[in-house]
Protein backbone atom coordinates (compact mmCIF):
# COMPACT_ATOMS: atom_id res chain seq x y z
CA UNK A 1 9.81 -22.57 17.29
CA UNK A 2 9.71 -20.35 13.82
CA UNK A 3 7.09 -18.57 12.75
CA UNK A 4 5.86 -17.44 9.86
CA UNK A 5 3.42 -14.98 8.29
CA UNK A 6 1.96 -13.99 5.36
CA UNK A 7 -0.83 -11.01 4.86
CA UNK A 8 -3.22 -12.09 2.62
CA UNK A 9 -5.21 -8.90 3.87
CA UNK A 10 -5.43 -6.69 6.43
CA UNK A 11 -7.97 -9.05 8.69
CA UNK A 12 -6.69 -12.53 6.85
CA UNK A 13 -2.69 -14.32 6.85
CA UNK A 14 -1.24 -17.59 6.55
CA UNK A 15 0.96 -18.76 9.57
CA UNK A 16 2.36 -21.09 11.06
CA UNK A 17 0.49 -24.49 12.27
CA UNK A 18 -0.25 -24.07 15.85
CA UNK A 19 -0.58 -26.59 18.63
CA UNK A 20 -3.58 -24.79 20.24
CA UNK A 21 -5.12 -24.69 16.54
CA UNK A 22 -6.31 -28.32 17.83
CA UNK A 23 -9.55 -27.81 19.20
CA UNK A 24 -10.53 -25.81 15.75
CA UNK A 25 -9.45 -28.65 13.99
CA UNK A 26 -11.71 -30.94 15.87
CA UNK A 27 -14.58 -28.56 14.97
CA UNK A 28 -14.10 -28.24 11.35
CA UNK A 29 -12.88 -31.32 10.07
CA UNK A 30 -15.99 -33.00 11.28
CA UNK A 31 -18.19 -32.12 8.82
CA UNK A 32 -18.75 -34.25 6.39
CA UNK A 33 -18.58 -32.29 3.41
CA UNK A 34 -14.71 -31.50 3.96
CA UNK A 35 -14.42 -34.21 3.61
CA UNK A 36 -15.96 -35.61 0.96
CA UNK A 37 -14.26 -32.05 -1.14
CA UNK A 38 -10.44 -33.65 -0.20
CA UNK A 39 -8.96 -36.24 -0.65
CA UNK A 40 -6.39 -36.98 2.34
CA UNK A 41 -8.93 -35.77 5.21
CA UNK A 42 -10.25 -38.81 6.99
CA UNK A 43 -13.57 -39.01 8.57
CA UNK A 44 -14.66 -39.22 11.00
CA UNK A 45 -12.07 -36.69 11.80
CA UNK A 46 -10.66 -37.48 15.59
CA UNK A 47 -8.10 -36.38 18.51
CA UNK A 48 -5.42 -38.20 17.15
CA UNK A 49 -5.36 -36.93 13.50
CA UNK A 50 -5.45 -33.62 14.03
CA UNK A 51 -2.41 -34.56 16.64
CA UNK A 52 -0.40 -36.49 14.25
CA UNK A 53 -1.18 -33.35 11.35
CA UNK A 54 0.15 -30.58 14.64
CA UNK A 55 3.00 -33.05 14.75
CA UNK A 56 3.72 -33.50 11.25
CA UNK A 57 3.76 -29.73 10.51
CA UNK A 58 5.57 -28.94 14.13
CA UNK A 59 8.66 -31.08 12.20
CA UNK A 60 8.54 -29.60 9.07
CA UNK A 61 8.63 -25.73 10.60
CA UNK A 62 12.16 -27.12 11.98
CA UNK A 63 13.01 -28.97 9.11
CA UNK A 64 12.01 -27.11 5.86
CA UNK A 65 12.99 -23.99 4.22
CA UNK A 66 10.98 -22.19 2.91
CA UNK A 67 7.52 -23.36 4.85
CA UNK A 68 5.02 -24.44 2.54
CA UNK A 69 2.34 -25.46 4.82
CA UNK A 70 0.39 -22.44 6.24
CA UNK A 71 -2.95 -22.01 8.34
CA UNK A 72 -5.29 -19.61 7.66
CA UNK A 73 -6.43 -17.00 10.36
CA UNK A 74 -8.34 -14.06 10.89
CA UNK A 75 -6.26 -13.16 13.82
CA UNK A 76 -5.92 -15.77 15.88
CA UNK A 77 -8.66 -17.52 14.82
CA UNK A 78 -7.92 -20.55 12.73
CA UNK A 79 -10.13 -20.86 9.34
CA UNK A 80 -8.36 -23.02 7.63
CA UNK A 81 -4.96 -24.45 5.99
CA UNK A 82 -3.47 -24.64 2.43
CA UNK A 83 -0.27 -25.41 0.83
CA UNK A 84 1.99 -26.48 -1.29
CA UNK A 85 2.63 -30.19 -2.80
CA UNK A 86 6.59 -29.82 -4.20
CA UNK A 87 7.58 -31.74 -6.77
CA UNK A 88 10.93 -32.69 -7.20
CA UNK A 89 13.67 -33.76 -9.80
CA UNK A 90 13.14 -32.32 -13.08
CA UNK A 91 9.87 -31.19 -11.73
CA UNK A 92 11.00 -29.08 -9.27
CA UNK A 93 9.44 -25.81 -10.98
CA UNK A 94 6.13 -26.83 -10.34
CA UNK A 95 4.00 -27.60 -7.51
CA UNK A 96 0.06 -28.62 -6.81
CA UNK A 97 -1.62 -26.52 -4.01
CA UNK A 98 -4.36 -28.19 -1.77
CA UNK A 99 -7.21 -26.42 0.63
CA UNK A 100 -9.46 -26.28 2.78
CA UNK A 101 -11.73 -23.90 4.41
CA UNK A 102 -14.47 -24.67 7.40
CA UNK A 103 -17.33 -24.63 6.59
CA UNK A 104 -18.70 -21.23 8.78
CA UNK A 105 -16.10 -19.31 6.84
CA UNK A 106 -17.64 -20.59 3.13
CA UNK A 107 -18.76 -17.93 0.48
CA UNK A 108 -17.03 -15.33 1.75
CA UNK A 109 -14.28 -14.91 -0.93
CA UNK A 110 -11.82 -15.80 1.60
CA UNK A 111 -10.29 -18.98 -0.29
CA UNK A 112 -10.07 -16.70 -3.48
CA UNK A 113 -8.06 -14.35 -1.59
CA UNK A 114 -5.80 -17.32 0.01
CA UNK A 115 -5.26 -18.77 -3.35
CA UNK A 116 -3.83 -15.93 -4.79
CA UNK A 117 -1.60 -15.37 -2.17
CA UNK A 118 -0.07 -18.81 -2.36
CA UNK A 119 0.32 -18.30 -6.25
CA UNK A 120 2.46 -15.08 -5.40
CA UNK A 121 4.16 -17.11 -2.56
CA UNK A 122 4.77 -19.98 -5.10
CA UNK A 123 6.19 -17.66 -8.02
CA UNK A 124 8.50 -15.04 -5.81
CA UNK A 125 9.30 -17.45 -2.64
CA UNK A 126 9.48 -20.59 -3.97
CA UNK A 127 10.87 -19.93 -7.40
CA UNK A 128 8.24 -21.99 -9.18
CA UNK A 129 6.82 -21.22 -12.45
CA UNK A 130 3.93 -23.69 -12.73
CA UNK A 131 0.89 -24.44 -9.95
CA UNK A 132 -1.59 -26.93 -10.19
CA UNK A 133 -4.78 -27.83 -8.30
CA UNK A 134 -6.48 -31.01 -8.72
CA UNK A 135 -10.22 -30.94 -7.31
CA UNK A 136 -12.97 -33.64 -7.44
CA UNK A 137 -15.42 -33.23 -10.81
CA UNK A 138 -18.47 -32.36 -8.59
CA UNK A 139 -16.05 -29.27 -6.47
CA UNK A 140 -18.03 -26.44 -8.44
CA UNK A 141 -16.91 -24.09 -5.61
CA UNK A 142 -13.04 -25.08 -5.86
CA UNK A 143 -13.40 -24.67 -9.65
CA UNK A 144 -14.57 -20.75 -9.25
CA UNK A 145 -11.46 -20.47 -6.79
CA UNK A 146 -8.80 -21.79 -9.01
CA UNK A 147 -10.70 -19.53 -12.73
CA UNK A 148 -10.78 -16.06 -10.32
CA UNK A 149 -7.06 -16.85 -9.76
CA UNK A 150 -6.36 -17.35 -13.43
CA UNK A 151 -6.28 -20.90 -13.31
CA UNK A 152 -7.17 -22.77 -16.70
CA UNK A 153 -7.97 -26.20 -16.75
CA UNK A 154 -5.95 -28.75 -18.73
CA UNK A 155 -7.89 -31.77 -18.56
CA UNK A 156 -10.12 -34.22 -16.58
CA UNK A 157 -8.27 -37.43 -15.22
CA UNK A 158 -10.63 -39.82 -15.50
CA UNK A 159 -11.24 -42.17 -12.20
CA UNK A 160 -8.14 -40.52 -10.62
CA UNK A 161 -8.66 -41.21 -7.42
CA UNK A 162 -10.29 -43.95 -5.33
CA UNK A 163 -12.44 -42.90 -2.67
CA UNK A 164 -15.15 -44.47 -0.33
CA UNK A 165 -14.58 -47.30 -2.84
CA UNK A 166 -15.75 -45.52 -5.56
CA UNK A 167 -13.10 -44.61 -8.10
CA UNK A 168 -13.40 -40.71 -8.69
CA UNK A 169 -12.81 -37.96 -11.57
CA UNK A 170 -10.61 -35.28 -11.17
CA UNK A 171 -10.16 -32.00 -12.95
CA UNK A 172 -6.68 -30.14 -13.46
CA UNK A 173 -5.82 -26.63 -13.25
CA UNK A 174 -2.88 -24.73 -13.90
CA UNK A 175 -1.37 -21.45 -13.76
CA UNK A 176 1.80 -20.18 -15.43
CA UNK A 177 4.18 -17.72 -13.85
CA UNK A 178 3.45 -16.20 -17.25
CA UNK A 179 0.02 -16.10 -17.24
């Protein structure tokens, strides 16, 4: 299988998913506020997401060039994952990133860190000039993430998303290759 890595300092990269990064998965994606920060993370979290996710990203290692699905580790040690969302067509310049840290690893700067290593992935790797990040209105710690990273925020989309039944506001960020 490929690998992949990415220093985003000397204790933190971004690899490859791993199949033994299961078990981590388990632990994090319980809680309940992951959750409720993101939007495609079920919960209760179980066995047989984080399976089909180890599957998912097993296939795309194989399939796509460049990767643009990464865990985060300190070491070994799994902390979290982030990546990119491609557009295509005449899109194809720009991308939307998504997140997600567990929760021991919080307020640490870590994410801040991550995200500005995906924005350098996303301008030299990928070729793309414009990244996005869409976060829930009430993701205050997201927000500081994406405006340390140069992010600006375009706009609010107003009951964007529908989640827990309950349609939901999102805020959009952006960063320019120029910027």
């Amino acid at each position: 299988m490929r690998t992949v890595s990415y220093a985003v300092n000397p204790e933190t990269s971004l690899t490859e998913i791993r199949r033994n990064d299961k078990a981590t998965f388990l632990e994090y994606l319980v809680e309940k506020e992951i959750y409720d920060f993101t939007l495609a993370i079920p919960h209760p979290y179980k066995e047989e997401d984080a399976e089909e996710w180890i599957r998912i990203n097993e296939q795309r290692l194989e399939e796509e060039s460049p990767v643009t699905t990464f865990a985060i580790r300190r070491g070994e040690k799994l902390l979290g994952c982030c990546g990119f969302l491609p557009a295509g067509g005449p899109m194809k310049h720009t991308s939307e990133i998504g997140y997600w840290l567990g929760k021991p690893h919080w307020g640490q700067g870590i994410m801040s860190q991550v995200v500005g290593k995906l924005c350098e992935i996303g301008f030299n790797d990928l070729g793309l000039f414009r990244i996005t990040a869409h976060i829930f209105s009430h993701n205050s710690r997201s927000e500081r993430v994406l405006l340390n990273n140069r992010f600006r925020q375009e706009g609010v989309l107003r009951s964007h998303y529908l989640k827990d039944g309950a349609y939901r506001d999102a805020k959009i960020f952006a960063r320019l290759k120029t910027d």
